[in-house]
PDB file of N, CA and C in Angstrom:
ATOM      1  N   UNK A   1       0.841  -1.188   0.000  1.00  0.00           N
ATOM      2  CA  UNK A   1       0.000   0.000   0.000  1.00  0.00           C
ATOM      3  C   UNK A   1       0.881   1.245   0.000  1.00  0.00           C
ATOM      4  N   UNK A   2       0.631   1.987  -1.029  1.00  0.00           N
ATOM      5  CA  UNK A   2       0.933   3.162  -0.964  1.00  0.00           C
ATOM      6  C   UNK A   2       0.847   4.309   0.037  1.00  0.00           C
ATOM      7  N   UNK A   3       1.438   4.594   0.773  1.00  0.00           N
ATOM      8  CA  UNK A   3       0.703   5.880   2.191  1.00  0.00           C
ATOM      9  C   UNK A   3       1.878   7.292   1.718  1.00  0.00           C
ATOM     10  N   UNK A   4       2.489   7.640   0.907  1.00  0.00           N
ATOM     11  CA  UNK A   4       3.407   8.684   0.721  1.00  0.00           C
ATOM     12  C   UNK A   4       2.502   9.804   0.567  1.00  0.00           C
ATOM     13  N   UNK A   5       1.203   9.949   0.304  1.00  0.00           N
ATOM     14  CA  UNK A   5       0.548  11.094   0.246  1.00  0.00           C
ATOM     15  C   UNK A   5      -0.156  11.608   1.465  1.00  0.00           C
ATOM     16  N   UNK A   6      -0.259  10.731   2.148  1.00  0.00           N
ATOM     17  CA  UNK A   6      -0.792  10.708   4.108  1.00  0.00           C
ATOM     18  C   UNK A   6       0.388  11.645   4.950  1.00  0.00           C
ATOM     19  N   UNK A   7      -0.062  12.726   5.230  1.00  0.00           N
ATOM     20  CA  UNK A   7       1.211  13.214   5.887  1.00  0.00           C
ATOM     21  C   UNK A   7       1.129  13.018   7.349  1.00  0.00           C
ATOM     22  N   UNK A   8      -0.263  12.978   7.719  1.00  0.00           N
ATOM     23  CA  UNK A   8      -0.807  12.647   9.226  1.00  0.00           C
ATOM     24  C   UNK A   8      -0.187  11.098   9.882  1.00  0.00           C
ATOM     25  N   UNK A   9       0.512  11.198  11.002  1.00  0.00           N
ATOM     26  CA  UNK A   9       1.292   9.985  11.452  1.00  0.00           C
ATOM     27  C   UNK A   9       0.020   8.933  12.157  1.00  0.00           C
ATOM     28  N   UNK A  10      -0.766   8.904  12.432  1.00  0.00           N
ATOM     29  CA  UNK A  10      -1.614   8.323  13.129  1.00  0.00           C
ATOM     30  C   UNK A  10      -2.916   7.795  11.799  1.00  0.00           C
ATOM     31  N   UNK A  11      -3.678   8.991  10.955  1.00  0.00           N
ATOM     32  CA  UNK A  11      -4.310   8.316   9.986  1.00  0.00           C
ATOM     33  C   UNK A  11      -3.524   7.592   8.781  1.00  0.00           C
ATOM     34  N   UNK A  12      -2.303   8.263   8.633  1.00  0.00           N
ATOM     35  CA  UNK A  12      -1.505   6.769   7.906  1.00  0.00           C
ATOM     36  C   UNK A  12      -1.404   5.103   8.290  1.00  0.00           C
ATOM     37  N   UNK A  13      -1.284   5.221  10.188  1.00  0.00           N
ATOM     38  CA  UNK A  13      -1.350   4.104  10.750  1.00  0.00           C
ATOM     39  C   UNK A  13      -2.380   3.162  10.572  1.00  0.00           C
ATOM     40  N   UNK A  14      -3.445   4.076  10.178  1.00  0.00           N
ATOM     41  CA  UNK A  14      -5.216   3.338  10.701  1.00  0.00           C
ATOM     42  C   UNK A  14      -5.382   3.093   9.428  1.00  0.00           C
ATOM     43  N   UNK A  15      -4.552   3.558   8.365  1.00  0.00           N
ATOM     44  CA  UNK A  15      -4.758   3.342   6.769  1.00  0.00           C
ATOM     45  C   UNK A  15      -4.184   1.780   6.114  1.00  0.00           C
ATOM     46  N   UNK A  16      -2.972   2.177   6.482  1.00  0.00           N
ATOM     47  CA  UNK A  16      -2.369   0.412   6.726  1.00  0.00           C
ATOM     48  C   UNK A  16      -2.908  -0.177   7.722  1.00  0.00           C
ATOM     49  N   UNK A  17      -3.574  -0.153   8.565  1.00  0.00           N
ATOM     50  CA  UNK A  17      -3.870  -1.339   9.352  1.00  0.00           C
ATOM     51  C   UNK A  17      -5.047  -1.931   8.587  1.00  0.00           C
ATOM     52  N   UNK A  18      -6.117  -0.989   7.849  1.00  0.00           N
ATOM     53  CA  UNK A  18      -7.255  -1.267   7.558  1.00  0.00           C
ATOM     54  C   UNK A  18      -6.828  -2.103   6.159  1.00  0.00           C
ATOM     55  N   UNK A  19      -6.183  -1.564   5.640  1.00  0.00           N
ATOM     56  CA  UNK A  19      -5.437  -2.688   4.174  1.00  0.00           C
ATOM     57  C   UNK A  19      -4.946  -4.012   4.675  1.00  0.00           C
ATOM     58  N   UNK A  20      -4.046  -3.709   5.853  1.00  0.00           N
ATOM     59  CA  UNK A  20      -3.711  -4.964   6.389  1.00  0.00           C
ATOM     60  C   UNK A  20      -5.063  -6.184   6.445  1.00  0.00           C
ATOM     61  N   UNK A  21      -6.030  -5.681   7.434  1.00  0.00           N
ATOM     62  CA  UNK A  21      -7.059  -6.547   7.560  1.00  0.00           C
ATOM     63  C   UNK A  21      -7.425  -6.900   6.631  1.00  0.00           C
ATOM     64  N   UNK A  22      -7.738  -6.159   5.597  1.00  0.00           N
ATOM     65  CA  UNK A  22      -8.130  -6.364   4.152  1.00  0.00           C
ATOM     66  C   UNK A  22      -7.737  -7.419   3.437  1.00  0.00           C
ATOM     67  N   UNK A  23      -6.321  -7.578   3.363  1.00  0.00           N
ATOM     68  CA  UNK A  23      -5.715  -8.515   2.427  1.00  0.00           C
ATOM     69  C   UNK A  23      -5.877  -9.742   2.882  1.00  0.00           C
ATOM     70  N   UNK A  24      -5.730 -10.922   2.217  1.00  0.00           N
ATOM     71  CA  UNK A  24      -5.862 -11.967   2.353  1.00  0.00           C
ATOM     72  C   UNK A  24      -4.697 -12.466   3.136  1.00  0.00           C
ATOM     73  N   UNK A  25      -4.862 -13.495   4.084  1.00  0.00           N
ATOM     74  CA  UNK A  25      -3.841 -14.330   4.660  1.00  0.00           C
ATOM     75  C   UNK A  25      -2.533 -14.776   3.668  1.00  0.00           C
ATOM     76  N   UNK A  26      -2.188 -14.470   4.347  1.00  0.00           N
ATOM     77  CA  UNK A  26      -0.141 -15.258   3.743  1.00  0.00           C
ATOM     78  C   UNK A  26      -0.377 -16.903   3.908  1.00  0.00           C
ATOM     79  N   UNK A  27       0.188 -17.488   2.988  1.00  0.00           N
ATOM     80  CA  UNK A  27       0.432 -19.169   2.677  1.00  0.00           C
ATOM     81  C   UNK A  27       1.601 -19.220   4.216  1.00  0.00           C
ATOM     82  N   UNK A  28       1.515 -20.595   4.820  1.00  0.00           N
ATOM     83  CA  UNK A  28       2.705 -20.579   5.881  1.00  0.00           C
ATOM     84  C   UNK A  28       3.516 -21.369   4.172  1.00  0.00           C
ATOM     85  N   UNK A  29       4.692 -21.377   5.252  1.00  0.00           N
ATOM     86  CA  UNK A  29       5.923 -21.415   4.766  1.00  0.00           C
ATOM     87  C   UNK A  29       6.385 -23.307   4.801  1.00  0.00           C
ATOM     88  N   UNK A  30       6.707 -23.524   3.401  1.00  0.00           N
ATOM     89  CA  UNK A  30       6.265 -24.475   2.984  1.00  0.00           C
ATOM     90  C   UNK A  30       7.702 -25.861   4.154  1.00  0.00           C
ATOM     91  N   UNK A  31       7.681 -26.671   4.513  1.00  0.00           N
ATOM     92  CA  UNK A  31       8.189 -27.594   5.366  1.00  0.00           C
ATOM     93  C   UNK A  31       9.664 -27.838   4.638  1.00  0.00           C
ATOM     94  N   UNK A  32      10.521 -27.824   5.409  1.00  0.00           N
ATOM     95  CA  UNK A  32      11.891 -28.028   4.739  1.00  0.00           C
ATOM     96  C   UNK A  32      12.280 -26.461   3.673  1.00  0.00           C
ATOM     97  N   UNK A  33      11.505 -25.525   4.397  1.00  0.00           N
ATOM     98  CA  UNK A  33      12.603 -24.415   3.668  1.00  0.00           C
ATOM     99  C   UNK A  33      13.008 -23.470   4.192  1.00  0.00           C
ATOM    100  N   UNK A  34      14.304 -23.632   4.274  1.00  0.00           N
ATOM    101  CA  UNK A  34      14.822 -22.837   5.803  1.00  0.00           C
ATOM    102  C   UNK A  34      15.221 -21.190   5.685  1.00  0.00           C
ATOM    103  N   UNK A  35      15.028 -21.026   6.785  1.00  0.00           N
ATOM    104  CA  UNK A  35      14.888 -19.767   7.218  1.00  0.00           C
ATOM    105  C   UNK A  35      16.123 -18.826   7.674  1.00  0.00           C
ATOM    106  N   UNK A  36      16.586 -17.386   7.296  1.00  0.00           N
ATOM    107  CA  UNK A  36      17.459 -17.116   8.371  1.00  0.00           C
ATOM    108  C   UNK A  36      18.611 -17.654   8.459  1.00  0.00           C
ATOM    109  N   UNK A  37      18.687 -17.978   9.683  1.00  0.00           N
ATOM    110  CA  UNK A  37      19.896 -18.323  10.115  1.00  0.00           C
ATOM    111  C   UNK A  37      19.852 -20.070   9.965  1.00  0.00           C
ATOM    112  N   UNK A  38      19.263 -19.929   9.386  1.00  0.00           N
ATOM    113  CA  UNK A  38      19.041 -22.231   9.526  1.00  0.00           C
ATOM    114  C   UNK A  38      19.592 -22.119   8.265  1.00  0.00           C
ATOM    115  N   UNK A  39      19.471 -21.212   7.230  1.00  0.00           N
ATOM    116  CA  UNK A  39      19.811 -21.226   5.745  1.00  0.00           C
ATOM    117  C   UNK A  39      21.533 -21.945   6.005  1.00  0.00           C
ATOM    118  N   UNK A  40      21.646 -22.530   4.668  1.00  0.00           N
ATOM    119  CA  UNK A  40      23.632 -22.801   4.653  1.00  0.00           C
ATOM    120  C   UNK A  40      24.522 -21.936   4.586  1.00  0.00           C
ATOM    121  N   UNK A  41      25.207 -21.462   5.020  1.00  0.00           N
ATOM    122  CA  UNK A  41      26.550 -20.506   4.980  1.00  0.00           C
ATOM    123  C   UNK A  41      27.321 -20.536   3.556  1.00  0.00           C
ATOM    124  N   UNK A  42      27.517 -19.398   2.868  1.00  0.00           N
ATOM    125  CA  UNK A  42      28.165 -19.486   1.606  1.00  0.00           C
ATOM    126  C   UNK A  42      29.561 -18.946   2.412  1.00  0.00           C
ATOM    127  N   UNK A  43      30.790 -20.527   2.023  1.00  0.00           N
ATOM    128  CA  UNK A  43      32.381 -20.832   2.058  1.00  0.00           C
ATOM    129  C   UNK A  43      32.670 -19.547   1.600  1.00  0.00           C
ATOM    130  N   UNK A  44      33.449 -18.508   2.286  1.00  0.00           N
ATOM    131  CA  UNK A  44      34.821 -17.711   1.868  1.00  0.00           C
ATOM    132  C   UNK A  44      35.586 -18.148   1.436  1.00  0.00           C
ATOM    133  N   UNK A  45      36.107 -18.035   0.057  1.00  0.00           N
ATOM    134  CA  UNK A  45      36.857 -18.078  -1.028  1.00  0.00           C
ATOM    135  C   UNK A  45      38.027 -18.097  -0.192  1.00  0.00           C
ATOM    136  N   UNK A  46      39.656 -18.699  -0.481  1.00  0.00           N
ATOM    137  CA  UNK A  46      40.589 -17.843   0.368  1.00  0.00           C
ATOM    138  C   UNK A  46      41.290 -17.257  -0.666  1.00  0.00           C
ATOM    139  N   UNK A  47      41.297 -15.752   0.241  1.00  0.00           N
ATOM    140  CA  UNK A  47      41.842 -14.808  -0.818  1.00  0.00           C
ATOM    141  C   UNK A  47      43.597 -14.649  -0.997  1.00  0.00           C
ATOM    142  N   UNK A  48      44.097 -14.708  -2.254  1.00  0.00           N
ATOM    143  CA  UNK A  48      45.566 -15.101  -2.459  1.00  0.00           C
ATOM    144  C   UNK A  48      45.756 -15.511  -3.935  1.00  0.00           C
ATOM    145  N   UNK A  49      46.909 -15.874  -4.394  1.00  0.00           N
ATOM    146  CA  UNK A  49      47.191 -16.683  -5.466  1.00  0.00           C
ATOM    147  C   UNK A  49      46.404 -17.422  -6.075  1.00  0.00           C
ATOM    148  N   UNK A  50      46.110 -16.965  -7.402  1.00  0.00           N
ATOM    149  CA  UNK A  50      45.216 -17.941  -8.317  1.00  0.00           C
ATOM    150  C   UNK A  50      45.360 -19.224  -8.091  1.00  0.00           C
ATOM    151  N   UNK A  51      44.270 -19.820  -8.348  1.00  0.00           N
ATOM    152  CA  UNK A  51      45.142 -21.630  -8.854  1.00  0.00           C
ATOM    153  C   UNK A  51      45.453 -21.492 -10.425  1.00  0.00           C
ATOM    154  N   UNK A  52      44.717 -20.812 -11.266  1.00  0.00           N
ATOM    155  CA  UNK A  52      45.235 -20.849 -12.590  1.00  0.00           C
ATOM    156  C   UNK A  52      45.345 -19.501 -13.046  1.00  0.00           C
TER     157      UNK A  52
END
């Protein structure tokens, strides 16, 4: 939702909340797909001399 034309801090709030309610529920998050910090760590290269 757009609110950049709302300059009022409080009826901007009540503007998104009311869109919020509005929209439809979010899908949960499908089993085995990790999150965050559960995600795998991408290996640091070591930095130095080419191999080729």
């Amino acid at each position: 939702m757009n609110t950049k034309t709302i300059t009022d801090r409080v009826e901007r709030k009540a503007a998104k909340r009311a869109s919020r309610k509005k929209a439809a529920p979010k899908a949960k998050r499908a089993s085995g797909v990790a999150r965050g910090s559960m995600k795998k760590k991408v290996t640091k290269l070591v930095q130095g001399q080419r191999k080729r």
